[in-house]
Protein backbone atom coordinates (compact mmCIF):
# COMPACT_ATOMS: atom_id res chain seq x y z
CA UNK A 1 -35.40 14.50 -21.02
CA UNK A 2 -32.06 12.97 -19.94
CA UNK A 3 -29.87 11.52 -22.51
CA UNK A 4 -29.50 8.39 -20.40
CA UNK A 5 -30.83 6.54 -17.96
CA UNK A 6 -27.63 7.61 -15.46
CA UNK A 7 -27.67 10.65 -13.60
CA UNK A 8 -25.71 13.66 -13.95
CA UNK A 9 -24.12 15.37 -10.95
CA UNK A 10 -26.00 17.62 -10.90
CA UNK A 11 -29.04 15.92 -11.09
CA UNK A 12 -27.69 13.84 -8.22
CA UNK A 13 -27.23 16.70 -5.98
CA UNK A 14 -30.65 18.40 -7.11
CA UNK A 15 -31.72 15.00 -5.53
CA UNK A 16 -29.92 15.08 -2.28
CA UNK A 17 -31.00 18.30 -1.89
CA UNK A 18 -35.39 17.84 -2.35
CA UNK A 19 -34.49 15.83 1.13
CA UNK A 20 -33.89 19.05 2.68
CA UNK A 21 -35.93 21.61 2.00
CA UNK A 22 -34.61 24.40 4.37
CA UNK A 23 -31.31 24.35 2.47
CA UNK A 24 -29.96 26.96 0.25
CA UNK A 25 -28.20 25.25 -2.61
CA UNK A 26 -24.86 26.67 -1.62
CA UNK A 27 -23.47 23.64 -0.63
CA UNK A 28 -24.44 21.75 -3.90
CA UNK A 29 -23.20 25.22 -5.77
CA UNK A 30 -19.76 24.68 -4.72
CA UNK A 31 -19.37 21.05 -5.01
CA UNK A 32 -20.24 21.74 -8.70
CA UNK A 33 -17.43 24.15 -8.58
CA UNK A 34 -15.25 21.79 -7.34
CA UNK A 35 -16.12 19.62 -10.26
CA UNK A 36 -15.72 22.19 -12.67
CA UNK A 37 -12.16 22.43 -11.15
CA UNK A 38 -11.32 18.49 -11.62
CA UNK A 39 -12.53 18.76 -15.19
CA UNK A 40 -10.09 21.27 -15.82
CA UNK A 41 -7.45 19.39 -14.55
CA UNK A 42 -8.12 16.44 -15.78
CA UNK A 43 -7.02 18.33 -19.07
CA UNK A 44 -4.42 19.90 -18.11
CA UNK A 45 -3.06 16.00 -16.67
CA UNK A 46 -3.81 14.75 -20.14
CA UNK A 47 -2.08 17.14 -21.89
CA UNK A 48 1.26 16.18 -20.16
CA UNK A 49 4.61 17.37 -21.63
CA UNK A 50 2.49 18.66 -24.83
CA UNK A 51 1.34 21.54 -22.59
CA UNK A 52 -2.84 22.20 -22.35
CA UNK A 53 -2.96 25.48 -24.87
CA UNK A 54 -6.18 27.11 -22.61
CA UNK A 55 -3.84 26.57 -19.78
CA UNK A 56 -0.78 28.58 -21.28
CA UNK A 57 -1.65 31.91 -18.74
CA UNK A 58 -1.04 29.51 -15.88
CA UNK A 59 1.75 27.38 -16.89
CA UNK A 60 3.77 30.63 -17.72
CA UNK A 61 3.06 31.42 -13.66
CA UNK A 62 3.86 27.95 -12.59
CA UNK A 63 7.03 28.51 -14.53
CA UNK A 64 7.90 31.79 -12.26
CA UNK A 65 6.54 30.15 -9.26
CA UNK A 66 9.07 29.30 -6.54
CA UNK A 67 10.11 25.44 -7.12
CA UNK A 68 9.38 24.51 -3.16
CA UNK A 69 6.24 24.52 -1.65
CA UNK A 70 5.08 25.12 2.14
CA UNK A 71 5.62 21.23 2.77
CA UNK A 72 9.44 21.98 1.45
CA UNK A 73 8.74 19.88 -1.56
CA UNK A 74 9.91 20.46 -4.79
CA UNK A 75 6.91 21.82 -6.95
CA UNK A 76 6.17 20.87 -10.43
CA UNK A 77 4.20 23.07 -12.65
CA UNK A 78 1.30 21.30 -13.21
CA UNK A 79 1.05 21.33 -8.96
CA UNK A 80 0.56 25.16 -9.19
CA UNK A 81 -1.96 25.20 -12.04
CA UNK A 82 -4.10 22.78 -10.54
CA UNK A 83 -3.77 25.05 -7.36
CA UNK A 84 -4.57 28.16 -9.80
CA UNK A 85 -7.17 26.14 -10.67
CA UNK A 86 -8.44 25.34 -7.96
CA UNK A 87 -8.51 29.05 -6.74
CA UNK A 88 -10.23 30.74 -9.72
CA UNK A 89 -13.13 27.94 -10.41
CA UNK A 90 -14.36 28.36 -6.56
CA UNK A 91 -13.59 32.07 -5.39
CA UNK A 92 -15.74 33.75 -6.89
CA UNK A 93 -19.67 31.77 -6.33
CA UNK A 94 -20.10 33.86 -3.11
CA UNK A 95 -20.18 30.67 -1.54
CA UNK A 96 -17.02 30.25 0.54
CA UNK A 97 -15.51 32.47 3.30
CA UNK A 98 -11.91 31.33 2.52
CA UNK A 99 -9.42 28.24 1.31
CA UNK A 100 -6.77 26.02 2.41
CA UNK A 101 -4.01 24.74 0.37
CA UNK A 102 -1.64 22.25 0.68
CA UNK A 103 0.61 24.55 -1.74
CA UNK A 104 -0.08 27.64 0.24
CA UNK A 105 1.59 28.39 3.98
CA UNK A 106 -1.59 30.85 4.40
CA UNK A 107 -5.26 30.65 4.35
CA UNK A 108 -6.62 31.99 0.83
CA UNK A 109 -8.90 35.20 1.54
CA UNK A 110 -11.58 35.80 -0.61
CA UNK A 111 -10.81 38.63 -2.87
CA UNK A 112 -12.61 41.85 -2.22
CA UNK A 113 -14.82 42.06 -5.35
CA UNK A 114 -16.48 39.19 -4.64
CA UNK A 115 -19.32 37.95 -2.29
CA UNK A 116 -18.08 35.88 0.79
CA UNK A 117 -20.06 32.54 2.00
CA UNK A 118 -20.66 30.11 5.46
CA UNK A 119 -18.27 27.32 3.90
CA UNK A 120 -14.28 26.62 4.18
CA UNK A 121 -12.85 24.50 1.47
CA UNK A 122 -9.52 22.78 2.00
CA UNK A 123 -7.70 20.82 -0.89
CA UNK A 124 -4.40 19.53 -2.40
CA UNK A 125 -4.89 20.52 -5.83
CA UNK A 126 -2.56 17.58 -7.08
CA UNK A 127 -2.16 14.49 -4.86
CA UNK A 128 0.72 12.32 -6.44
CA UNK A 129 2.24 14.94 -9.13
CA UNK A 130 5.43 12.91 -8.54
CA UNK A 131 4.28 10.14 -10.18
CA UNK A 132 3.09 12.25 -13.10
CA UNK A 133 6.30 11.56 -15.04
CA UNK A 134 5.91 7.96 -15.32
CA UNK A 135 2.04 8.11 -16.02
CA UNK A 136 0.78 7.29 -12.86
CA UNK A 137 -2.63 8.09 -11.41
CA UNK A 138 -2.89 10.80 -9.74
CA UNK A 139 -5.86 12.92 -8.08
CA UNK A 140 -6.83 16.18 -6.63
CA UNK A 141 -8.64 15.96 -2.41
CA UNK A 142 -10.96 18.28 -1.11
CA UNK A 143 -12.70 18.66 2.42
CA UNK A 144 -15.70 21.52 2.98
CA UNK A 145 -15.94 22.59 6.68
CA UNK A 146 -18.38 25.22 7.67
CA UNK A 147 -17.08 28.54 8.46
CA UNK A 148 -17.37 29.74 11.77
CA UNK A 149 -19.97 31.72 12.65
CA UNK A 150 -18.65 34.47 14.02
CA UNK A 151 -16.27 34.79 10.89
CA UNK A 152 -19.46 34.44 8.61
CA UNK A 153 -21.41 37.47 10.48
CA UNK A 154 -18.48 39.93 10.08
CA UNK A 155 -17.00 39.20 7.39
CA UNK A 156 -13.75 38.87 8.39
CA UNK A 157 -10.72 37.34 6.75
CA UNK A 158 -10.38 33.92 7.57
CA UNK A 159 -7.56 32.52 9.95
CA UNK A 160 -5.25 29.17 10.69
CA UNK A 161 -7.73 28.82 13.43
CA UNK A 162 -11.02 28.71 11.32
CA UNK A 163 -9.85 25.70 10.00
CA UNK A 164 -8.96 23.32 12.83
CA UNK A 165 -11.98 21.24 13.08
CA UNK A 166 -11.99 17.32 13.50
CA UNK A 167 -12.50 15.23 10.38
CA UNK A 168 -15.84 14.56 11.91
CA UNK A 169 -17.36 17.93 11.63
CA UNK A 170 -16.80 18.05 7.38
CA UNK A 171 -19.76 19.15 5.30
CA UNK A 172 -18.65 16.85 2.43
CA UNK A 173 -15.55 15.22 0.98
CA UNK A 174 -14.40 13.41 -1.84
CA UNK A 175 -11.43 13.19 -4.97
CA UNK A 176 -11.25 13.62 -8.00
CA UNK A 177 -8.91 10.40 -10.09
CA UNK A 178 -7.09 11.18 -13.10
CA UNK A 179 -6.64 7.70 -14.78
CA UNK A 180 -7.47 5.41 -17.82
CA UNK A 181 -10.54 7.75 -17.09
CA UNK A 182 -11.87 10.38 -14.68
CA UNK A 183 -13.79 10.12 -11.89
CA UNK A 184 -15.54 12.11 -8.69
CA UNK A 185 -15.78 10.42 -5.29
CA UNK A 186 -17.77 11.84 -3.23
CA UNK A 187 -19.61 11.91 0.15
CA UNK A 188 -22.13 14.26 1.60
CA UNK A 189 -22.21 12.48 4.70
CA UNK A 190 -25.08 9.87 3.55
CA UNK A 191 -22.87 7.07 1.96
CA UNK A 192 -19.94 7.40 -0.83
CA UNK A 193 -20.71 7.78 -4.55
CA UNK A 194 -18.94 7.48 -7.57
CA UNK A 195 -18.84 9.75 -11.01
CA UNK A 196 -16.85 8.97 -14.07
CA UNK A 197 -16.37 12.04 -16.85
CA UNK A 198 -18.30 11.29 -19.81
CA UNK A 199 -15.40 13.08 -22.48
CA UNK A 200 -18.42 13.73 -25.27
CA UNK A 201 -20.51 15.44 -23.04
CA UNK A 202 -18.00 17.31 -20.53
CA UNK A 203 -20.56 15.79 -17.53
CA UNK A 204 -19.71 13.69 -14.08
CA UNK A 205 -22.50 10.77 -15.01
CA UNK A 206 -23.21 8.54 -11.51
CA UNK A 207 -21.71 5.07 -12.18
CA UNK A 208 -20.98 3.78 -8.66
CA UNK A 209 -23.88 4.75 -6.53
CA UNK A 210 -23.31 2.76 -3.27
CA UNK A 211 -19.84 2.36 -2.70
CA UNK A 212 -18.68 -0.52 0.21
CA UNK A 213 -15.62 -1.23 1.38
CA UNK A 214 -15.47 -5.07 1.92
CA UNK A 215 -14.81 -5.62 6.09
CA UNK A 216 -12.18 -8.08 5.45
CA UNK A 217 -9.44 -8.29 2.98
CA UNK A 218 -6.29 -10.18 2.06
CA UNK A 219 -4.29 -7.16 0.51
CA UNK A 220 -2.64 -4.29 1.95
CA UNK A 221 -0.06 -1.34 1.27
CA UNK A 222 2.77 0.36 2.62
CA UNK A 223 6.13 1.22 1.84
CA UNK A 224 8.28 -1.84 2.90
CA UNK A 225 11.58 -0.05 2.36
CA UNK A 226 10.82 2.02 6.23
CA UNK A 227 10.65 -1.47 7.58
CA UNK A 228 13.69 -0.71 9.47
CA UNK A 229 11.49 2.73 11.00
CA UNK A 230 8.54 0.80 11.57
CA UNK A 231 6.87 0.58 15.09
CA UNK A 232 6.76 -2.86 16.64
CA UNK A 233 2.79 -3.17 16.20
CA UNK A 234 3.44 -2.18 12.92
CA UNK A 235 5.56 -4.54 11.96
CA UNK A 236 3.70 -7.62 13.93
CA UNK A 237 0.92 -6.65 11.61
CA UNK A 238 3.39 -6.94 8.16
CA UNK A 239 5.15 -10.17 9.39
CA UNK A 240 1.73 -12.33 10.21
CA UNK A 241 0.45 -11.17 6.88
CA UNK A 242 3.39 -12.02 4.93
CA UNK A 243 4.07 -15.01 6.80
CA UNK A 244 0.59 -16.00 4.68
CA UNK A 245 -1.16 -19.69 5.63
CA UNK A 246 1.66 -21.58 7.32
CA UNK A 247 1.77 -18.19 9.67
CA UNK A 248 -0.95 -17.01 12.98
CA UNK A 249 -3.30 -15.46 10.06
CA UNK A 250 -3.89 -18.45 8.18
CA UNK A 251 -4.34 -17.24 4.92
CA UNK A 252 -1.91 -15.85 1.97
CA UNK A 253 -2.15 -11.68 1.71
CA UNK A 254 -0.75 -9.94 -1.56
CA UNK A 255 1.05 -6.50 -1.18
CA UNK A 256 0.33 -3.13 -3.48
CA UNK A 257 2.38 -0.01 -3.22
CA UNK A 258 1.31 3.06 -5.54
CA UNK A 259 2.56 5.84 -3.63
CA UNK A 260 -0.46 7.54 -4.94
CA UNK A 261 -2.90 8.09 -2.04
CA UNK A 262 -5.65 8.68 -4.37
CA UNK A 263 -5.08 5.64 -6.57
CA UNK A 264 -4.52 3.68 -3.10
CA UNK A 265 -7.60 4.95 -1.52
CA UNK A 266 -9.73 4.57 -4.83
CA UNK A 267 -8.18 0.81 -4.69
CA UNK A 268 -9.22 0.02 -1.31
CA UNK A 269 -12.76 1.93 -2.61
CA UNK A 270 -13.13 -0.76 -5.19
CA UNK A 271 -12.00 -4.02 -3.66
CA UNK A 272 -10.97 -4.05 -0.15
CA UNK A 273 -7.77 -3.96 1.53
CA UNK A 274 -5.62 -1.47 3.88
CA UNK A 275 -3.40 1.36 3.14
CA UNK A 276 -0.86 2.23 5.81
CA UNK A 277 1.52 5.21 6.26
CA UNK A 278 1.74 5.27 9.90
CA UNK A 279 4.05 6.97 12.37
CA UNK A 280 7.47 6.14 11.91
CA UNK A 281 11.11 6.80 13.51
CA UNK A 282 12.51 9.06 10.22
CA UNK A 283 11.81 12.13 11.73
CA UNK A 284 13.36 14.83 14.47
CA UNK A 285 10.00 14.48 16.45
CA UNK A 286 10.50 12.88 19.42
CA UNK A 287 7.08 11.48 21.14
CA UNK A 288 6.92 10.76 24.69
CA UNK A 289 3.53 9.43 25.12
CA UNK A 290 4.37 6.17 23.32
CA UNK A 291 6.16 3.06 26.07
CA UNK A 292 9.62 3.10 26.10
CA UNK A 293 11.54 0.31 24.97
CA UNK A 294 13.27 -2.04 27.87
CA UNK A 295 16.50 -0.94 29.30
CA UNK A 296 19.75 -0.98 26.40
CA UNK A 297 16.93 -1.40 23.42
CA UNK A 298 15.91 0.55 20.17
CA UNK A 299 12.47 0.85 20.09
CA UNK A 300 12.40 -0.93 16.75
CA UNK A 301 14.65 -4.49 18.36
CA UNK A 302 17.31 -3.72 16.28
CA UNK A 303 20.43 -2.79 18.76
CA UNK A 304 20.93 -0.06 22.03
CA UNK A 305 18.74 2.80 22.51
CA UNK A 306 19.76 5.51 20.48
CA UNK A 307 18.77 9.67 21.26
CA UNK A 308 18.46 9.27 17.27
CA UNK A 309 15.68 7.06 17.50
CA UNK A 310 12.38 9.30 17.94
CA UNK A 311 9.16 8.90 16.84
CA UNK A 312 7.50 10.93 13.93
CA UNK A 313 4.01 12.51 14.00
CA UNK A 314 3.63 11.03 10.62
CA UNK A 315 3.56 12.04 6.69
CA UNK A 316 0.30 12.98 5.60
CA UNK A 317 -1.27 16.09 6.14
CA UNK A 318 -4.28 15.93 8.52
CA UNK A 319 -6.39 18.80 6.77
CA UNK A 320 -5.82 18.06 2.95
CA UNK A 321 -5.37 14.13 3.17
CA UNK A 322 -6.13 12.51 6.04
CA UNK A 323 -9.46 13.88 7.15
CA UNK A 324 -11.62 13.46 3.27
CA UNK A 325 -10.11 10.30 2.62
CA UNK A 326 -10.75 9.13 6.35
CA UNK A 327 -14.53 10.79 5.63
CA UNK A 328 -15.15 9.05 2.39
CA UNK A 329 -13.54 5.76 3.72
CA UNK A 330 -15.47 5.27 7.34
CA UNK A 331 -19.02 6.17 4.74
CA UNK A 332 -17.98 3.32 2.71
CA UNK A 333 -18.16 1.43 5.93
CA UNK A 334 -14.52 1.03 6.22
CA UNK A 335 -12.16 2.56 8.85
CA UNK A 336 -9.60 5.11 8.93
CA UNK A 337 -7.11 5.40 12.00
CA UNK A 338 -3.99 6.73 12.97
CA UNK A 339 -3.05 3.52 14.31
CA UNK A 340 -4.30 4.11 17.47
CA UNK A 341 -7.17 6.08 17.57
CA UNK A 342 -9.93 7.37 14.70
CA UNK A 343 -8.68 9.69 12.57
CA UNK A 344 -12.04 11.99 12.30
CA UNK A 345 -11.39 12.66 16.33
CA UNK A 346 -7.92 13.93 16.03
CA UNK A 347 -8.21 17.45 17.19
CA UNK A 348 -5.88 19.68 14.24
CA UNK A 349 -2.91 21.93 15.83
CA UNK A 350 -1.90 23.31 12.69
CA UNK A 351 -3.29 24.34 9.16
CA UNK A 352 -0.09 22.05 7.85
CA UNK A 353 -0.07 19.36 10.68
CA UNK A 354 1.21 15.69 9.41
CA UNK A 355 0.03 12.75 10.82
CA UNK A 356 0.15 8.67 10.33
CA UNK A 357 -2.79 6.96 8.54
CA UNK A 358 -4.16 3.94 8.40
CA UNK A 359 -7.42 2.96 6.59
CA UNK A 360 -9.44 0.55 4.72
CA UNK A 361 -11.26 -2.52 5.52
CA UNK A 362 -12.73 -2.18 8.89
CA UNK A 363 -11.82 -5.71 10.56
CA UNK A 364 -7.77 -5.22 9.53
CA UNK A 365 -7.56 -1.49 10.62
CA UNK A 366 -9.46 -2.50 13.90
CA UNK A 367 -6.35 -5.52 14.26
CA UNK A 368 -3.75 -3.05 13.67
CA UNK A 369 -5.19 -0.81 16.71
CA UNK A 370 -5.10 -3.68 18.80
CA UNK A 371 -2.09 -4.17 18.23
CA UNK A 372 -1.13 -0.64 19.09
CA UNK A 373 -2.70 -1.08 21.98
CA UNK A 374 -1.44 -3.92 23.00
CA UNK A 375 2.13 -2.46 22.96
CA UNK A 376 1.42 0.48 24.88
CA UNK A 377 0.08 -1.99 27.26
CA UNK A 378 3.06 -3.89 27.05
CA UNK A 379 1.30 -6.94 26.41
CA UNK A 380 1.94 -7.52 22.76
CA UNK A 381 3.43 -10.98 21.48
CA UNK A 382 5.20 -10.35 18.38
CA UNK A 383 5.12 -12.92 15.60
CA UNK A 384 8.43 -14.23 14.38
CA UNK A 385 8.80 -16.75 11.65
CA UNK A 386 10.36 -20.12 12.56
CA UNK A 387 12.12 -19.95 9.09
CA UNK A 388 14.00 -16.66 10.42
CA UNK A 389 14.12 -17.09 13.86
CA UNK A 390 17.66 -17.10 15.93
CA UNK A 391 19.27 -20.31 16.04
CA UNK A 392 21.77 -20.43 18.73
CA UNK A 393 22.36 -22.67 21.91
CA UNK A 394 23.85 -19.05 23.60
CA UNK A 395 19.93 -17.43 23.19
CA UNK A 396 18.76 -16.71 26.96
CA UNK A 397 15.37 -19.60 26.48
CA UNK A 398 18.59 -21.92 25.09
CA UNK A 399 20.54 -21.80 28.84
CA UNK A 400 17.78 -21.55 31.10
């Protein structure tokens, strides 16, 4: 007899699964194994700078760990327990035929000793450990692909390759949130579904069974100090919404920046609103498919052309970030982009490939691809604000 009237996880999945009969359990096997995982690290978070004590093996290996990761960022400690973590709760079920890791250059194989399985499980173990110092949320991703065939048959180690497969071909998705309390998102490709950790019994009880993401919004998210690096559509879509009801949108928008893409996406999960890191000019990738600028002008309007001036492939990585929170977001009934085009189409190059990001509420992701498009059509109108606009009798409209 259950001890309340929610459901469990597992009960939940032991549900999902009666609609298939044909199925094995494996896949509701290792999505318990993932939650095992977030459990443990949701200790290990709490814990903070007093250290977890059943933790103390893999702290003393973070500690020896090399401080930079595959991404070349600086690695704290509690980034390569929860990738120990990670590792150890899900190797072993038989279940999987190898891992990806955010923290790792190489695909995990399987150890020897134990069983392999028909699924691939990508993950970064601990989205947001920057914040972790000043008590921030923070969260742990994961994506299940199937394994291909072929690989499954044989045997064989796993490769870069194994894992390249469109957001759209994912099993199941989902994070874990590491807040005022705990909690497992999750989709199995029928809808999105919430969990929160019940701390006196150690179990994920279903408190948000039909998640939504509202179609419209008046809040949104990015990181106004790359203003300057911004695309044009990009920053169209900024200035109308903080130009608010006096500007083409008519109505006032508020602004949220985390720099959590957990806590933004569970946000945008619970409310509405967009999240944008898109493609930007910071980087040494030049991108030729985009329309040039006119003759003697920075792509951005800000002065002459400059060969320093290219255009990014973007910050997130496709495989551990993009593609589960695009999954969970567009089964919410919201939309996740790259600006341009859906993110769950983007064929992967790379087990580490970045790329920009947009998501959230269907109806302002959809206006920010217009407006993409309308650029590389070379029919976008930018808005500018009376209040800023040049104010000279020596502009070209002023001599005409």
């Amino acid at each position: 007899m259950p001890l309340s009237n929610r459901r469990t996880l597992t009960q939940y999945l032991i549900e999902q699964r009666r609609r298939f009969p044909g199925a094995s359990g494996a896949l509701n096997a290792l999505i318990l194994d993932v939650a095992l995982a977030a459990k443990a690290i949701a200790r290990a978070v709490a814990f903070g700078d007093l250290g977890d004590p059943m933790s103390r093996e893999l702290v003393a290996a973070a500690q020896s760990h090399a401080p930079v990761n595959v991404q070349g960022e600086t690695q704290k400690p509690l980034d390569v327990v929860s990738n120990e973590i990670f590792l150890r709760t899900t190797e072993w079920s038989g279940h999987l035929a190898g891992m990806g890791s955010e923290e790792m250059e190489a695909p995990y194989q399987i150890p020897g000793s134990y069983s392999r399985g028909k699924y691939l499980l990508v993950f970064d173990p601990l989205d947001g450990s920057s914040n972790i110092d000043v008590n921030v949320s923070v969260g742990s991703i994961f994506s299940i692909l199937r394994a291909p065939q072929e690989a499954v048959t044989s045997g064989r180690d796993v490769t870069d390759a194994d894992f390249l497969q469109p957001g759209a071909t994912q099993v199941a998705a989902g994070y874990a949130i590491y807040g005022p309390v705990t909690m497992l998102v999750l989709t199995v490709g029928d809808g999105v579904v919430g969990f929160t950790l019940d701390p006196n019994l150690g179990e994920f009880k279903l408190t948000h069974p039909d998640i939504r993401v509202p179609a419209d919004t008046q809040e949104f998210a990015i990181n106004t100090s790359n203003s300057r690096f911004w695309e044009p559509p990009v920053k169209r879509y900024v200035d109308e919404c903080m130009a608010g009801k006096t500007g083409p949108r008519g109505k006032d928008f508020n602004t949220r920046w985390i720099a959590s893409l957990v806590a933004e996406a569970h946000r945008i999960l619970m409310r509405g609103g967009v999240f944008m890191y898109p493609r930007d000019h910071r980087g040494p990738q030049a991108d030729a498919s985009r329309r040039p600028p006119p003759e003697g002008v920075g792509r951005l309007g800000s002065g002459p052309a400059s060969p320093q001036d290219p255009l990014n492939s973007g910050r997130l990585r496709l495989l551990y970030e993009a593609n589960p929170i695009g999954f969970v977001i567009e089964q919410a009934g919201g939309r996740a982009s790259t600006g341009r085009d859906a993110v769950l189409g983007v064929q992967p190059e790379a087990l580490h490939q970045r790329i920009g990001l947009v998501f959230g509420s269907k109806n302002e992701v959809e206006r920010i691809e217009r407006y993409h498009q309308e650029f590389d059509a070379g029919t976008d109108k930018p808005y500018v604000s009376p209040l800023f606009n040049e104010r000279s009798l020596f502009r070209p409209e002023a001599r005409a």
